[in-house]
C-alpha atoms as a PDB file:
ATOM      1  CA  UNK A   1       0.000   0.000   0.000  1.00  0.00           C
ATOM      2  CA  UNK A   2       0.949   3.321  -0.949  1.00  0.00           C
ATOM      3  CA  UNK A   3      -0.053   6.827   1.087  1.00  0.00           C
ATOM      4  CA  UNK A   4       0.066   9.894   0.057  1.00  0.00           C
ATOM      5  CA  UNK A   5      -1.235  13.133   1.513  1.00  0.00           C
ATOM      6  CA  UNK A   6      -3.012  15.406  -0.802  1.00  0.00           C
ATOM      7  CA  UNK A   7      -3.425  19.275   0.040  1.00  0.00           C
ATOM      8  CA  UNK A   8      -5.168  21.660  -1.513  1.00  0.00           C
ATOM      9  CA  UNK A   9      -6.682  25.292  -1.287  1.00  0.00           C
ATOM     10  CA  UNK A  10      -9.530  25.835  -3.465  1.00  0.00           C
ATOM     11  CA  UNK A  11     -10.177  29.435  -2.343  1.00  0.00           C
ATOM     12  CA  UNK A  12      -8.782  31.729   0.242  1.00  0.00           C
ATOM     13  CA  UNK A  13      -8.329  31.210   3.679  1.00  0.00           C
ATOM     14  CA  UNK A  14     -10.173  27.252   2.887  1.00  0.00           C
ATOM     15  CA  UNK A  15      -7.793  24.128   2.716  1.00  0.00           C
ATOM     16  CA  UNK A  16      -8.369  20.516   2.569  1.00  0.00           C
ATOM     17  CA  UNK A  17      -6.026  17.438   3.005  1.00  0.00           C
ATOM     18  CA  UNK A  18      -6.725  14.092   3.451  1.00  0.00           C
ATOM     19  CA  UNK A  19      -4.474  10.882   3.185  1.00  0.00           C
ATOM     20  CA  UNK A  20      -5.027   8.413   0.377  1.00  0.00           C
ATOM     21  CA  UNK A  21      -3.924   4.983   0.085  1.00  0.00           C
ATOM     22  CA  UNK A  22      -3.499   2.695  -3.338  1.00  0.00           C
ATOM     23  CA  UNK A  23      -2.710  -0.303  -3.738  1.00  0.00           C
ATOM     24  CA  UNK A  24       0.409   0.992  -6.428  1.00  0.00           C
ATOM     25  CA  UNK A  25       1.879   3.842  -7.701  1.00  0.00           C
ATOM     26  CA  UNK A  26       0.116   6.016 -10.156  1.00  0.00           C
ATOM     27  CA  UNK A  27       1.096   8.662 -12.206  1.00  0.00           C
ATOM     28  CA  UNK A  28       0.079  12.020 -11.306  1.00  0.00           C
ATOM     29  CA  UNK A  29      -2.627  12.889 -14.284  1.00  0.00           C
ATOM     30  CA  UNK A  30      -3.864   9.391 -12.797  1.00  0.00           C
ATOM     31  CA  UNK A  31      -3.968  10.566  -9.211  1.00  0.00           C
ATOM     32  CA  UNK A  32      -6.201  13.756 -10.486  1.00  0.00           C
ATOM     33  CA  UNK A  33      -8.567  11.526 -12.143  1.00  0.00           C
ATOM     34  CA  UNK A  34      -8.861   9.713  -9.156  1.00  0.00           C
ATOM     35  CA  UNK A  35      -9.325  12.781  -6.918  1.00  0.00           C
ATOM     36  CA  UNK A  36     -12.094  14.353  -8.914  1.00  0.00           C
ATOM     37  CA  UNK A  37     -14.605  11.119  -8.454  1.00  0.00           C
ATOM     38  CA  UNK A  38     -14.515  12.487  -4.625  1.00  0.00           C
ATOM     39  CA  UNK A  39     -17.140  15.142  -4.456  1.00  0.00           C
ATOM     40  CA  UNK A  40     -14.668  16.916  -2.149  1.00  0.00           C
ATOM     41  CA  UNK A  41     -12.037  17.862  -4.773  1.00  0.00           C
ATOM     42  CA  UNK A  42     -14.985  18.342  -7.803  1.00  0.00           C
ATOM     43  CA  UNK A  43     -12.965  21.898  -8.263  1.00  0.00           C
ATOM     44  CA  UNK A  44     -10.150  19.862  -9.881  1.00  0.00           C
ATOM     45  CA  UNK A  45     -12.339  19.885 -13.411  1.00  0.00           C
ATOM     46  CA  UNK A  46     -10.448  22.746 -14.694  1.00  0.00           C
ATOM     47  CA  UNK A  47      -6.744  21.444 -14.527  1.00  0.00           C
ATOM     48  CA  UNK A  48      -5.398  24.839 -16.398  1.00  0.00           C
ATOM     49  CA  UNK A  49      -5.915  26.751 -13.093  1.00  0.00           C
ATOM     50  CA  UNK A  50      -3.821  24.114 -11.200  1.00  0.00           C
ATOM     51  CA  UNK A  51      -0.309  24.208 -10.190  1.00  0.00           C
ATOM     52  CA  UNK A  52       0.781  20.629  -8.953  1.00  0.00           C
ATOM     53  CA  UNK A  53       3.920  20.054  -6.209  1.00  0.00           C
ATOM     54  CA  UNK A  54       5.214  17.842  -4.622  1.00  0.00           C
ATOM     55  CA  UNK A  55       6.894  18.882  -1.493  1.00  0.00           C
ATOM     56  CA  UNK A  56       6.994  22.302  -2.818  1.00  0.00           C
ATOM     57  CA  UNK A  57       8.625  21.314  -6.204  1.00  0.00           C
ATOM     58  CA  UNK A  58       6.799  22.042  -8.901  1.00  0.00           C
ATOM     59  CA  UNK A  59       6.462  18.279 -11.415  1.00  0.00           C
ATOM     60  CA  UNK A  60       4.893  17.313 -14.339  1.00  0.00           C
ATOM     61  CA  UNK A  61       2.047  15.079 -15.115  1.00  0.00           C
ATOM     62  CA  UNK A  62       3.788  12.306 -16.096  1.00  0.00           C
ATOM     63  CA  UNK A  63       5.777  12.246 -11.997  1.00  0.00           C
ATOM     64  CA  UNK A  64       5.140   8.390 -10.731  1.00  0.00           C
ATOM     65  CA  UNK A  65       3.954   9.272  -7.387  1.00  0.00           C
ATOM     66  CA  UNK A  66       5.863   7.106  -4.488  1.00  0.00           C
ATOM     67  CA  UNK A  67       4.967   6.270  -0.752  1.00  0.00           C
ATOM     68  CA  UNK A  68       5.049   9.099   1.513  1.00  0.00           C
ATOM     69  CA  UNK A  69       4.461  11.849  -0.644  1.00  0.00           C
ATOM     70  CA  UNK A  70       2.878  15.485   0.082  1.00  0.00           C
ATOM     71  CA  UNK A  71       1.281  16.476  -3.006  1.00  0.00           C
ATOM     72  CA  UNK A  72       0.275  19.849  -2.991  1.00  0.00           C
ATOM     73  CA  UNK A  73      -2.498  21.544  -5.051  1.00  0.00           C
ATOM     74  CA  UNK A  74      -1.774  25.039  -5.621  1.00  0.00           C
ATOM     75  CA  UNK A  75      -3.415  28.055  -7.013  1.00  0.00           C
ATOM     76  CA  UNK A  76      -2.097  30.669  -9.506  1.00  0.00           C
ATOM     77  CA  UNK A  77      -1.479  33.928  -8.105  1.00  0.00           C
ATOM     78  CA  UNK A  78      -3.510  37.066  -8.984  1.00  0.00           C
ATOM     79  CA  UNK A  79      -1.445  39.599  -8.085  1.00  0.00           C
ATOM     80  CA  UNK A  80       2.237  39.384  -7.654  1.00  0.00           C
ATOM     81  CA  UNK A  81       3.770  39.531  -3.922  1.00  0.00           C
ATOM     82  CA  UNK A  82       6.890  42.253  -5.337  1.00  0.00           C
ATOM     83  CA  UNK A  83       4.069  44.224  -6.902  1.00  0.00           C
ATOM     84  CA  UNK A  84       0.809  44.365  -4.205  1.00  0.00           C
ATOM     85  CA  UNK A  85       3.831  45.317  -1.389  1.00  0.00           C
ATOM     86  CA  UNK A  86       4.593  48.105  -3.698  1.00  0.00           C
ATOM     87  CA  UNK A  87       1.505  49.617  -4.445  1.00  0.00           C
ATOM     88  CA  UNK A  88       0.593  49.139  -1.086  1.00  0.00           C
ATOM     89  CA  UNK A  89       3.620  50.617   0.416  1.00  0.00           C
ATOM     90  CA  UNK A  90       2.826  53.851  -2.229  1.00  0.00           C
ATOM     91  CA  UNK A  91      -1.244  53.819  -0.981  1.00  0.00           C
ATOM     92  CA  UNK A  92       0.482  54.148   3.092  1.00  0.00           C
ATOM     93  CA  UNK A  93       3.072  56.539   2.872  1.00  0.00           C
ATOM     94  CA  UNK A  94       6.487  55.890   4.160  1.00  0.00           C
ATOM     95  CA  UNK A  95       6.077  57.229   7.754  1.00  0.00           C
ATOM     96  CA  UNK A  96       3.234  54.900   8.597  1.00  0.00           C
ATOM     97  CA  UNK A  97       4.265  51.676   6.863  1.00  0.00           C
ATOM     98  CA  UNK A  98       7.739  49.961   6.972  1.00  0.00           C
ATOM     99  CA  UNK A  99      10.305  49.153   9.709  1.00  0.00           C
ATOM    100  CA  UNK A 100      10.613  51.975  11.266  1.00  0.00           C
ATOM    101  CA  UNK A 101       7.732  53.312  11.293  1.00  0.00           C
ATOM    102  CA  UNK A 102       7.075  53.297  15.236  1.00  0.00           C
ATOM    103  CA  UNK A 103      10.254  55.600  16.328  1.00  0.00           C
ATOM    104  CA  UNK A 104      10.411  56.239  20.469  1.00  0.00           C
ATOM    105  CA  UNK A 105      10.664  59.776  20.804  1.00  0.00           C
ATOM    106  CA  UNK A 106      14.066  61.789  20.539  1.00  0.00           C
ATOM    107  CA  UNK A 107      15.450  58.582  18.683  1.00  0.00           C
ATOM    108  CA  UNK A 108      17.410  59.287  15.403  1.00  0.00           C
ATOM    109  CA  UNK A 109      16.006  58.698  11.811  1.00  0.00           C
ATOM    110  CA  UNK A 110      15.852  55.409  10.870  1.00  0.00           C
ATOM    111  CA  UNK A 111      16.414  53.595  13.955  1.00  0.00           C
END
């Protein structure tokens, strides 16, 4: 018997994971095929919206899953991280957002 742990976040701040056993290893356009016959993971239809890891490495469909393995279902981002900081550094101002933005009084610039 093989286990593997599936995780996945479908939307925000919602994740599921549950532990699967087979009898053998399957490839990993297999293991999706599998997973979206349980009415839990039906938001697997659309694969193009689908990043697939294992352990945090990104693999292709064609990765023989083994024993043990974490695969993780991930999301694209929307927005990216480098960018949203920046815009939302520019919508706060630089006194009120940042490291050193709570200064005790009489202290120098900066620190």
């Amino acid at each position: 018997m093989i286990e593997i742990t599936v995780i996945a976040c479908p939307q925000p701040r919602q994740w599921i994971e549950k532990t699967i056993s087979i009898e053998h290893s399957h490839e990993l356009s297999q293991m999706i095929e599998i997973l979206q016959k349980d009415p839990d993971w039906t938001f697997l239809q659309d694969k193009k919206d689908w990043t697939f890891s294992v352990w945090g490495r990104k693999v292709p469909m064609s990765y023989a899953l083994s024993h043990l393995d974490r695969l993780e279902i991930v999301r694209g981002l929307l927005v990216d991280p480098k960018t949203a900081r920046r815009e939302r550094f520019k919508k706060q101002g630089t006194r009120t957002a940042g490291l050193f933005s709570k200064k005790r009084p009489g202290a120098k610039q900066g620190y």
